[in-house]
C-alpha atoms as a PDB file:
ATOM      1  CA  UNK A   1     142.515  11.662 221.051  1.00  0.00           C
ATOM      2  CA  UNK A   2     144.330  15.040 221.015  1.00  0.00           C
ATOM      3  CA  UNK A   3     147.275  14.276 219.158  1.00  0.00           C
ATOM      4  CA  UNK A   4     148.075  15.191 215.671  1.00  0.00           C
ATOM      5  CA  UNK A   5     148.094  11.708 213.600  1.00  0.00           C
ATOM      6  CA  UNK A   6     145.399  11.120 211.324  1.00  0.00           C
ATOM      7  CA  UNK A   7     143.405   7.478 211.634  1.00  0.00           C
ATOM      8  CA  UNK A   8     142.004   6.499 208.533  1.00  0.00           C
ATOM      9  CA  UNK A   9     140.535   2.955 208.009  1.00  0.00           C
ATOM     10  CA  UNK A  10     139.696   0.973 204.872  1.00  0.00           C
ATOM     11  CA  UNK A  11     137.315  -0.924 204.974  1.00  0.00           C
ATOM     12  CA  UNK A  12     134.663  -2.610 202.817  1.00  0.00           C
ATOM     13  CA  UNK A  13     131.150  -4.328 203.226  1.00  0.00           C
ATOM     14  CA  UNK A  14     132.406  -7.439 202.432  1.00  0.00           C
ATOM     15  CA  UNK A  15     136.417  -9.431 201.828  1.00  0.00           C
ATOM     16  CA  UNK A  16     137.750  -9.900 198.303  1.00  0.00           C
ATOM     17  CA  UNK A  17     137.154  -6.461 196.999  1.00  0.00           C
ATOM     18  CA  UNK A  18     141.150  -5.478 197.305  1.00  0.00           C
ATOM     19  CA  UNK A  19     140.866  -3.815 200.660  1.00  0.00           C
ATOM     20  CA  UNK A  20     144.011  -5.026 201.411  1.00  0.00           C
ATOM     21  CA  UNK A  21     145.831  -3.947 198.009  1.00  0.00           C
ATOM     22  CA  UNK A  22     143.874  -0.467 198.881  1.00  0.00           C
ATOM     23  CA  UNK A  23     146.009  -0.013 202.313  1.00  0.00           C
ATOM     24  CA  UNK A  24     149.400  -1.068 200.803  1.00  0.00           C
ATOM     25  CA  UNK A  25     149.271   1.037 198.037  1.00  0.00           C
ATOM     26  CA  UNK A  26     147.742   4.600 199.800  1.00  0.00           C
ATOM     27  CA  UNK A  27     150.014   3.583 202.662  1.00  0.00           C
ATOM     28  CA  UNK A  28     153.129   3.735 200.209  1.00  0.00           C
ATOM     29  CA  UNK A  29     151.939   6.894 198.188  1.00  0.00           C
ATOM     30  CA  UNK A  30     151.561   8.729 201.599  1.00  0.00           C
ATOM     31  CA  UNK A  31     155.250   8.033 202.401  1.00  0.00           C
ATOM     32  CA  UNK A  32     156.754   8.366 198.933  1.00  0.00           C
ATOM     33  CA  UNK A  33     155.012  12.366 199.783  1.00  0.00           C
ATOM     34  CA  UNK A  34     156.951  12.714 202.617  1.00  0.00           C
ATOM     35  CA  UNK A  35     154.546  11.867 205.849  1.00  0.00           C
ATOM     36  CA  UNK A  36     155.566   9.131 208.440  1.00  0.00           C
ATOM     37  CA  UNK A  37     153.590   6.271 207.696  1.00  0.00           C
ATOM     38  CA  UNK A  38     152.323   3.198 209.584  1.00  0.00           C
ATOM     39  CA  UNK A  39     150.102   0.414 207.595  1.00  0.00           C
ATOM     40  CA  UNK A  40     148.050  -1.548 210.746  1.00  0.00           C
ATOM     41  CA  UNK A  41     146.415  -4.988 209.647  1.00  0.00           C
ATOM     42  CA  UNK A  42     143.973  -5.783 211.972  1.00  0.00           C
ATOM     43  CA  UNK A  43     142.411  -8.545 209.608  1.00  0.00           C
ATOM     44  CA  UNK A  44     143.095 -11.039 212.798  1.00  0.00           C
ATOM     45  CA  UNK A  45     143.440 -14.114 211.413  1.00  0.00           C
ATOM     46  CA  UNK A  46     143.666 -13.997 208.330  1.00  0.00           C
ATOM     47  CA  UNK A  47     146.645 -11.638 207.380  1.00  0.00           C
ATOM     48  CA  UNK A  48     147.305 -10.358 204.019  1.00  0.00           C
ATOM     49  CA  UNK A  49     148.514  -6.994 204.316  1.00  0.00           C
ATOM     50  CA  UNK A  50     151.759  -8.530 205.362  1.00  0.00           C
ATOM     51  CA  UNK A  51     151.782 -10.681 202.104  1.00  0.00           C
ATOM     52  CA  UNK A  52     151.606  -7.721 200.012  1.00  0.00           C
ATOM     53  CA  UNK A  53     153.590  -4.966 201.554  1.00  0.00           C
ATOM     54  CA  UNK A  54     156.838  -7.545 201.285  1.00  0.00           C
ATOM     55  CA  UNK A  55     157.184  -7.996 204.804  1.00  0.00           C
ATOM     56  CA  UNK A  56     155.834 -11.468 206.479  1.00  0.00           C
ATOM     57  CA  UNK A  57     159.305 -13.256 206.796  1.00  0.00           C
ATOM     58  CA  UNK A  58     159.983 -10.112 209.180  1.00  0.00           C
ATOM     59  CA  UNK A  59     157.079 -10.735 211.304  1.00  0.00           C
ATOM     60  CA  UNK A  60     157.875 -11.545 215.018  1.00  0.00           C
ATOM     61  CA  UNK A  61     155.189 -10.099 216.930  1.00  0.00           C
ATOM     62  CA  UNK A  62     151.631  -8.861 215.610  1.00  0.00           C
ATOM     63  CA  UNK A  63     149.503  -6.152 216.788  1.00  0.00           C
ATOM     64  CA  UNK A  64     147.478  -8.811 219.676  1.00  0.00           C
ATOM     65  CA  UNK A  65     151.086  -9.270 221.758  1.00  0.00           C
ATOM     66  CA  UNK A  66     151.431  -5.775 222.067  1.00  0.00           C
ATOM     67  CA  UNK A  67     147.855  -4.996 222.790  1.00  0.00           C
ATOM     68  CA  UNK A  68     148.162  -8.105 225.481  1.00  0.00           C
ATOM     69  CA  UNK A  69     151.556  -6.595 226.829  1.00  0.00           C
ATOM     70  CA  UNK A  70     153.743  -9.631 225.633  1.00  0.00           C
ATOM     71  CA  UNK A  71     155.835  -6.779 223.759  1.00  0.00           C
ATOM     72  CA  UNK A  72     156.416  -3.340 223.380  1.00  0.00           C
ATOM     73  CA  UNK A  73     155.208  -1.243 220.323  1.00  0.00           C
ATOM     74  CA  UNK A  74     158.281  -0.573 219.031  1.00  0.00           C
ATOM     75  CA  UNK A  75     159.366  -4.474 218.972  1.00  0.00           C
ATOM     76  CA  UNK A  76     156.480  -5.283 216.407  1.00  0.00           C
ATOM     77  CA  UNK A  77     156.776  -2.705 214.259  1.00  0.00           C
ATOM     78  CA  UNK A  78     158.546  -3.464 211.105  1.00  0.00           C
ATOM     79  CA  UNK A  79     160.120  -1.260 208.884  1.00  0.00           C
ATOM     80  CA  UNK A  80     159.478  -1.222 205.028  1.00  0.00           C
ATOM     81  CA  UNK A  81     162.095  -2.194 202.840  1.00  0.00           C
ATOM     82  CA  UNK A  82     161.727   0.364 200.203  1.00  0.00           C
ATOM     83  CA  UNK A  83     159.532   2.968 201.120  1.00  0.00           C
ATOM     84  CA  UNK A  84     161.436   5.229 203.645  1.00  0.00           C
ATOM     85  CA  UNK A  85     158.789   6.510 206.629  1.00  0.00           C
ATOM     86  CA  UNK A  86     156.749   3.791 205.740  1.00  0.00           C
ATOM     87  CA  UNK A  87     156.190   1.231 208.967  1.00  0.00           C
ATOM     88  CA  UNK A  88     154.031  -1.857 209.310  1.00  0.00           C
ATOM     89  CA  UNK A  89     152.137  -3.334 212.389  1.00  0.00           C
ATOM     90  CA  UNK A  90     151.142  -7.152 211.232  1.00  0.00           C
ATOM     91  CA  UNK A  91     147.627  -8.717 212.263  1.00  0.00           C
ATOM     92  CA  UNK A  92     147.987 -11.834 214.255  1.00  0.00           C
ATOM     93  CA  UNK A  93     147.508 -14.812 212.299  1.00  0.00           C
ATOM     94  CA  UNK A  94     146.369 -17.308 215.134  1.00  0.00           C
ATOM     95  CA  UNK A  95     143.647 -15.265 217.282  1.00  0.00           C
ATOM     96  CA  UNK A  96     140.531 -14.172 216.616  1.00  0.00           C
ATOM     97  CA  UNK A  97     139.107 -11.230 215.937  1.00  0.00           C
ATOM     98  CA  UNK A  98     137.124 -11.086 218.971  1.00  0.00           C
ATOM     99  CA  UNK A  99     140.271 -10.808 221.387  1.00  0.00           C
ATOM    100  CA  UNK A 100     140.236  -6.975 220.067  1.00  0.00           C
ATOM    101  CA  UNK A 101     139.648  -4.621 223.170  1.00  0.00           C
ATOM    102  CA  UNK A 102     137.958  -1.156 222.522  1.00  0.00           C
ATOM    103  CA  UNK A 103     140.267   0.607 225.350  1.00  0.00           C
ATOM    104  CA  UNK A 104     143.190  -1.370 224.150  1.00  0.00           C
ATOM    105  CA  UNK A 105     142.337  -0.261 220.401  1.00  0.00           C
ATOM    106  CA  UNK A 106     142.188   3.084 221.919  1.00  0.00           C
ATOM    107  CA  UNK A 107     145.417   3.093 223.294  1.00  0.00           C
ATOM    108  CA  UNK A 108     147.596   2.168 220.666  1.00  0.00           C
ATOM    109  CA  UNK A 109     145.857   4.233 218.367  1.00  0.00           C
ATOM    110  CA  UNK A 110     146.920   7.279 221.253  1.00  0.00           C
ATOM    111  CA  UNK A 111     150.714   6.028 221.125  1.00  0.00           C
ATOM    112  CA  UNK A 112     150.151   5.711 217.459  1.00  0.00           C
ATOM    113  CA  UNK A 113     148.731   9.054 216.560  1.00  0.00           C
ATOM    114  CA  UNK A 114     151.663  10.442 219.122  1.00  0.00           C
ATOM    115  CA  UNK A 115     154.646   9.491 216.692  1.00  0.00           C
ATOM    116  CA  UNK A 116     153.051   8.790 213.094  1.00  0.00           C
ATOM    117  CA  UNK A 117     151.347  11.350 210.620  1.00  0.00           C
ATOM    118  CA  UNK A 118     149.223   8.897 209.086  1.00  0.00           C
ATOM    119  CA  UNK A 119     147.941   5.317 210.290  1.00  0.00           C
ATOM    120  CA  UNK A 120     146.259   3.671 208.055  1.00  0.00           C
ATOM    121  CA  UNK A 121     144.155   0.449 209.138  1.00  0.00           C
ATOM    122  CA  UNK A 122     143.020  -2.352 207.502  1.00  0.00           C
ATOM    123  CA  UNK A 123     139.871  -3.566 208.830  1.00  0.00           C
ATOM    124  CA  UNK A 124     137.995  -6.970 208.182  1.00  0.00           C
ATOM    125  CA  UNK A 125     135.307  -6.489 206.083  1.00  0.00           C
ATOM    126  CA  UNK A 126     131.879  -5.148 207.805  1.00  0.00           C
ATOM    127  CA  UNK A 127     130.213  -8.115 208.000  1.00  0.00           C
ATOM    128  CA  UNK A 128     133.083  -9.808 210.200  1.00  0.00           C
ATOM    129  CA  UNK A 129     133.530  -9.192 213.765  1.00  0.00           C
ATOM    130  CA  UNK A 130     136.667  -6.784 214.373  1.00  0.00           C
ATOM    131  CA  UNK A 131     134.999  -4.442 212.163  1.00  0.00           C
ATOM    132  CA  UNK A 132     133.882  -2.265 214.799  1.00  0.00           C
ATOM    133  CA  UNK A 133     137.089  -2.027 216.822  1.00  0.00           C
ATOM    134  CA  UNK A 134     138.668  -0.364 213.138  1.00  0.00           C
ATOM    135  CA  UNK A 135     136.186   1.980 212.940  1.00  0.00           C
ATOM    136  CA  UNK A 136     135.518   3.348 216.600  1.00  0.00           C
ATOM    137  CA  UNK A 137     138.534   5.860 216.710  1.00  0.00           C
ATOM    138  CA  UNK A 138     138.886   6.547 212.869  1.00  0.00           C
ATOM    139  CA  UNK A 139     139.289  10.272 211.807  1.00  0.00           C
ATOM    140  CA  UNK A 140     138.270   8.856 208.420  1.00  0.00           C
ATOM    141  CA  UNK A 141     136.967   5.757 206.758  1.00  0.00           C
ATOM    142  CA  UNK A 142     137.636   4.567 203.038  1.00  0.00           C
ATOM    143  CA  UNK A 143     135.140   1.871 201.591  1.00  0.00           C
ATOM    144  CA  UNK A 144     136.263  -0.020 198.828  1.00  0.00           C
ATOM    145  CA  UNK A 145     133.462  -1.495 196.809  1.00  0.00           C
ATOM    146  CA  UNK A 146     133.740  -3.138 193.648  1.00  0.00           C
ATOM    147  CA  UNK A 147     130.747  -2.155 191.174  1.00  0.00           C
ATOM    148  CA  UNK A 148     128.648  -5.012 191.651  1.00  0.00           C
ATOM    149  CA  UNK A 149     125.020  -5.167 193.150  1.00  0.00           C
ATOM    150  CA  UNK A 150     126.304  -7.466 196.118  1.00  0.00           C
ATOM    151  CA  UNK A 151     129.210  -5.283 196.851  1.00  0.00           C
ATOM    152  CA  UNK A 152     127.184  -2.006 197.180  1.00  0.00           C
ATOM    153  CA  UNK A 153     124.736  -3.558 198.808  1.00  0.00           C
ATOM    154  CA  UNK A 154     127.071  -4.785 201.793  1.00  0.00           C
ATOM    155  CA  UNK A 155     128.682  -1.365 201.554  1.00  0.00           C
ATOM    156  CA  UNK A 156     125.516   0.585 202.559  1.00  0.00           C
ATOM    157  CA  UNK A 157     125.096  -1.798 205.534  1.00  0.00           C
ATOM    158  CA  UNK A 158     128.412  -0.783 206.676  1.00  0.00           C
ATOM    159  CA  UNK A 159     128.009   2.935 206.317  1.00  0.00           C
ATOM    160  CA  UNK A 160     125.307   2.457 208.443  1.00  0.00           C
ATOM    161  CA  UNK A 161     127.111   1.019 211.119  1.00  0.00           C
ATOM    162  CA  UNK A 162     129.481   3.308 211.161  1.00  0.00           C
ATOM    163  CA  UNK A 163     127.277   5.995 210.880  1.00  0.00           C
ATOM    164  CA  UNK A 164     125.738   4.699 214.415  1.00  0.00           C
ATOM    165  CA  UNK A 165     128.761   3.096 216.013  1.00  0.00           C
ATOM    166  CA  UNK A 166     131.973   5.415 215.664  1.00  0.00           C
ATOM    167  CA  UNK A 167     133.478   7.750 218.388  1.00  0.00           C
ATOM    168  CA  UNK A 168     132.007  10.645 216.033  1.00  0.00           C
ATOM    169  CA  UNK A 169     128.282   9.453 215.972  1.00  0.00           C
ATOM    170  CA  UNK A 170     128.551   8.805 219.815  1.00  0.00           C
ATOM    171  CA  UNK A 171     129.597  12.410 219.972  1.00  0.00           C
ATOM    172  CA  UNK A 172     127.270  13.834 217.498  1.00  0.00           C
ATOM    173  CA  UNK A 173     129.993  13.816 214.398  1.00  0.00           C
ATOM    174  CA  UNK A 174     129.975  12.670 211.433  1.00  0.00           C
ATOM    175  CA  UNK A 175     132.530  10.402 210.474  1.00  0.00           C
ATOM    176  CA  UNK A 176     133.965  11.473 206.777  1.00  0.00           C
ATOM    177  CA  UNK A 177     133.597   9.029 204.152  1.00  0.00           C
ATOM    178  CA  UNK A 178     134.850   8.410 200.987  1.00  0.00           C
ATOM    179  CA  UNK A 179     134.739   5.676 198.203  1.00  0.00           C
ATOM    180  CA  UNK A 180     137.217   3.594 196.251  1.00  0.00           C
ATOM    181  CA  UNK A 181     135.618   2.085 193.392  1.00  0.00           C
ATOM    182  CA  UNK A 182     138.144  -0.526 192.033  1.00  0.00           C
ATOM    183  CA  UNK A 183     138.400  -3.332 189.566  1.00  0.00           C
ATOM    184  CA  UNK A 184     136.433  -0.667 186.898  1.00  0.00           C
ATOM    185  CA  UNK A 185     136.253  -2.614 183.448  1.00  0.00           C
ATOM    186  CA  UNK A 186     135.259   0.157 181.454  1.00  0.00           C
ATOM    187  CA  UNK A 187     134.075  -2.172 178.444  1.00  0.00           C
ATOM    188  CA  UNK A 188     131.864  -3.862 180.472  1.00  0.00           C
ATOM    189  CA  UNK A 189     130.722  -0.741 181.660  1.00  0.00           C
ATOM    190  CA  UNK A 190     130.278   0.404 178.193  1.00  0.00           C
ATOM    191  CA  UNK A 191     128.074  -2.566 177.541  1.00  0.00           C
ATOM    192  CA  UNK A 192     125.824  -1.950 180.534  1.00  0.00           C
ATOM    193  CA  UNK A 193     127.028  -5.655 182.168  1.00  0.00           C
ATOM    194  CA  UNK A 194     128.963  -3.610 185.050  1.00  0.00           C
ATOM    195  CA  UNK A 195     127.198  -0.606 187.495  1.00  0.00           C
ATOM    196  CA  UNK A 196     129.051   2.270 186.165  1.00  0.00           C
ATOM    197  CA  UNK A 197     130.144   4.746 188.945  1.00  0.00           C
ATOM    198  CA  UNK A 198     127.382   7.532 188.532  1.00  0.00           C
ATOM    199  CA  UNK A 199     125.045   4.170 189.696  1.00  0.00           C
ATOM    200  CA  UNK A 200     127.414   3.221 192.528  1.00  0.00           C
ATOM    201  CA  UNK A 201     127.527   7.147 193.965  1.00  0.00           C
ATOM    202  CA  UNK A 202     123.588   7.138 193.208  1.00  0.00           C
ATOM    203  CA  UNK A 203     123.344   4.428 195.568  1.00  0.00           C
ATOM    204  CA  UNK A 204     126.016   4.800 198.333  1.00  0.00           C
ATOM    205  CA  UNK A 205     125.832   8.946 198.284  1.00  0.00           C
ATOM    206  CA  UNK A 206     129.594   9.408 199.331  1.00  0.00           C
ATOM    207  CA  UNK A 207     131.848  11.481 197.903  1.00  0.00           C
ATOM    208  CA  UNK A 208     134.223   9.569 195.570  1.00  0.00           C
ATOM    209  CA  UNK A 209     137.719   9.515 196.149  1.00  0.00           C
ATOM    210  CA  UNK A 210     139.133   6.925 193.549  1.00  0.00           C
ATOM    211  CA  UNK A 211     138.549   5.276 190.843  1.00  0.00           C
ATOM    212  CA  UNK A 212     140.549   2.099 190.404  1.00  0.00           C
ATOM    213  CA  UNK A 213     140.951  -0.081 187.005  1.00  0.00           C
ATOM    214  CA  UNK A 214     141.172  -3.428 186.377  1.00  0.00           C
ATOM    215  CA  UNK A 215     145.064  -4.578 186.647  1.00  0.00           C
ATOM    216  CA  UNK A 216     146.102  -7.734 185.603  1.00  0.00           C
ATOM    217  CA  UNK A 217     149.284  -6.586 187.294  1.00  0.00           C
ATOM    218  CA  UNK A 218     147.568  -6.826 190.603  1.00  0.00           C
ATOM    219  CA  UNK A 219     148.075 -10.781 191.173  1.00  0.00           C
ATOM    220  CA  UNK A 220     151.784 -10.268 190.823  1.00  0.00           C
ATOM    221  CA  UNK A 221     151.811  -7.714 192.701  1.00  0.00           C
ATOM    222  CA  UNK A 222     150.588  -9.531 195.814  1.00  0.00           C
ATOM    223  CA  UNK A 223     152.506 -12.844 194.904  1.00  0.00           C
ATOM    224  CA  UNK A 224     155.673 -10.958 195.092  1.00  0.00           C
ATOM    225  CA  UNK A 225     155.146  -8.221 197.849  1.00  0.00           C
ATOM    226  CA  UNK A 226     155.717  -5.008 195.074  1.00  0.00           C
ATOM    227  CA  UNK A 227     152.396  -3.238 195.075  1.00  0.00           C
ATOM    228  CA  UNK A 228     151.839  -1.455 191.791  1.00  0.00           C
ATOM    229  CA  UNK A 229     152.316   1.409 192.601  1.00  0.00           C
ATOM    230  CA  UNK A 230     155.709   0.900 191.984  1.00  0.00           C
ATOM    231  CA  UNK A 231     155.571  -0.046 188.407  1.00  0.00           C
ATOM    232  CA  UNK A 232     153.125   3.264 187.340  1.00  0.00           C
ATOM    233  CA  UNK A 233     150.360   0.447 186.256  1.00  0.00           C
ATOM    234  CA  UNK A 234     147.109   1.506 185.967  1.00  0.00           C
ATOM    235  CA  UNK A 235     145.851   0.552 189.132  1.00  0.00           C
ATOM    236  CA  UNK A 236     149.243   1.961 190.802  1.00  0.00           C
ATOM    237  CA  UNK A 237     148.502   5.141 189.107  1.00  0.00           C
ATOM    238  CA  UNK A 238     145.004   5.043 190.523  1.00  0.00           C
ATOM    239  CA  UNK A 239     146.679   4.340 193.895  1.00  0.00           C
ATOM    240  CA  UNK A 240     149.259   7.655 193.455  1.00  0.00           C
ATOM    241  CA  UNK A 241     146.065   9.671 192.758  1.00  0.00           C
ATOM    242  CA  UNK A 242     143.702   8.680 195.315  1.00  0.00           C
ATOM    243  CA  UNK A 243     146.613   9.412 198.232  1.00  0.00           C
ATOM    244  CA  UNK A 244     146.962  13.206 196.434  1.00  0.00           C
ATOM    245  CA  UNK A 245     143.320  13.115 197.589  1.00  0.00           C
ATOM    246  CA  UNK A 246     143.909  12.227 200.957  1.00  0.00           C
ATOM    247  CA  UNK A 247     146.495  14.618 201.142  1.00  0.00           C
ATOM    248  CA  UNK A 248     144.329  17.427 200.137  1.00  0.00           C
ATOM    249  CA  UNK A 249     145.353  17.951 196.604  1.00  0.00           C
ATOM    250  CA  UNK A 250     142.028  18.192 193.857  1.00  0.00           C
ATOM    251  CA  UNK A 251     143.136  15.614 191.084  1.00  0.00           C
ATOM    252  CA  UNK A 252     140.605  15.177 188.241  1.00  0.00           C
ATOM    253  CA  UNK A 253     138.617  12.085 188.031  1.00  0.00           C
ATOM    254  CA  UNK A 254     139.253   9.425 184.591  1.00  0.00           C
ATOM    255  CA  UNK A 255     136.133   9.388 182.839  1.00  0.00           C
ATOM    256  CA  UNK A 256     134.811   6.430 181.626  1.00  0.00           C
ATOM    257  CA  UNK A 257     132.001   6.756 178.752  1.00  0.00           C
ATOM    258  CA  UNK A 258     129.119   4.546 180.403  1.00  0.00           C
ATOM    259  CA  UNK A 259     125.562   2.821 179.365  1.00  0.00           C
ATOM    260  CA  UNK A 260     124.011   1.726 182.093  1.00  0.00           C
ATOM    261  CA  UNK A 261     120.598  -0.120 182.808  1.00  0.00           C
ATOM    262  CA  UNK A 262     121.198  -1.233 185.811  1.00  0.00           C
ATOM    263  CA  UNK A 263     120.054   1.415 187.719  1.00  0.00           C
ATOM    264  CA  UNK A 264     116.289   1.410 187.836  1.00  0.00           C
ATOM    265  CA  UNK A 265     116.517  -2.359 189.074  1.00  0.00           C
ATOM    266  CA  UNK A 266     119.338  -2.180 191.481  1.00  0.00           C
ATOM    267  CA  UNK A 267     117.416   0.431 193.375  1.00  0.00           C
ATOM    268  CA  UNK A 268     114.229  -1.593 193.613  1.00  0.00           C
ATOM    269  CA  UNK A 269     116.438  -4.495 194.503  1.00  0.00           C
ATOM    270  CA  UNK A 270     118.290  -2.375 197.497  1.00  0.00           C
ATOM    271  CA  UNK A 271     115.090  -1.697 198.818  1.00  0.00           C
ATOM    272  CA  UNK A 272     113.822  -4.871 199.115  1.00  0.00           C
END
């Protein structure tokens, strides 16, 4: 793909671990910095992205008609209510994720990349099929993991899989990767009952490129479509920070004080 848009995917190695949130709230902080934005949910089937971002009562075709020529791009994207430059290409709620074409994928990423700075894709979880299709053509991948044995563990699977199965490893590249750590308690933490994120960068060895608190603010967030990075919560600050990153900008990390045991048996449990 020659032109100048960026494809980055988020991703994770498993669902629940606020991949979803992730995309809504970079998306946004990439827009509110100027860049054309468009947020693609290819979730097929099960459609959240819509649900957060504000937007599913605007919904009138999803990414599958225009990939299956029952509309043209432009009729299924949706604009964002508050976010000037942002744009939104829903997941279809009724297929499944199998009807996802590579060459298809390919070329609306290529009409894509031709008009927006940044798209930003929302891909099922690794262990679901459709994963693959959101990874092939991404420039970079995001991996939200949650700091919890079971979450890393899926995680590494899916590095490896994308490590094997992207344009870039078919080419000889190397596809960058980064990691989101979110839903950090850092008293748990403290008391060695959560992995704190030296363990989790021990284990996945990826750069970091946010750290995300626990936010009881998230919930309503998603119940009524106004990410937090609107309201400056800690998790929305996270969010603000992390797309700085993206962009290039070298934001310092929050440190949380940490005890951890956990290491010394995770590993021998990751290598079992």
């Amino acid at each position: 793909m020659d032109q100048n848009g960026c494809v980055i995917t988020i991703t994770s190695g498993k669902g629940g671990v606020g991949k979803s949130t992730a995309t809504a709230n970079i998306s946004i902080g990439l827009a509110q910095a100027g860049h054309k934005v468009i947020a693609v949910d290819f979730d097929i089937g099960l459609r959240n992205l819509d649900m957060i971002l504000g937007l599913e009562n605007r919904i009138v075709y999803d990414v599958i008609d225009v990939m299956e020529g029952k509309c043209n791009l432009s009729q299924a994207i949706i604009s964002h209510k508050k976010t000037k430059n942002l744009y939104f290409l829903p997941a279809s709620q009724s297929k499944d994720k199998n009807v996802l074409d590579t060459a298809k994928v390919k070329e609306l990423l290529e009409k894509l990349k031709a008009e927006f700075d940044y798209i930003i894709i929302d891909s099922p979880a690794g262990i679901e099929g459709g994963f693959e299709h959101a990874v092939f053509w991404a420039d970079k991948a995001l991996i939200v993991v949650t700091p919890e044995v079971s979450s890393i563990r899926d995680s590494d699977r899916v590095i490896g899989i994308i490590d094997s199965k992207s344009e870039k490893a078919k080419l000889g590249e190397e596809l960058e990767k980064y990691v989101i750590i979110n839903r950090i308690n850092p008293v748990l933490v403290e008391k060695g009952d959560m992995l704190s994120t030296e363990d989790v960068l021990d284990m996945l060895a990826l750069p970091l490129i946010g750290l995300v608190p626990e936010d009881p603010k998230v919930v309503s967030a998603t119940n009524t479509g106004e990410p937090t990075i609107y309201m400056h919560s800690p998790s929305g600050e996270a969010y603000e920070r992390i797309s700085k990153r993206v962009l290039g900008e070298t934001i310092e990390f929050p440190i949380f004080k940490v005890k951890s045991g956990f290491l010394g048996s995770f590993k021998r449990m990751l290598s079992k």
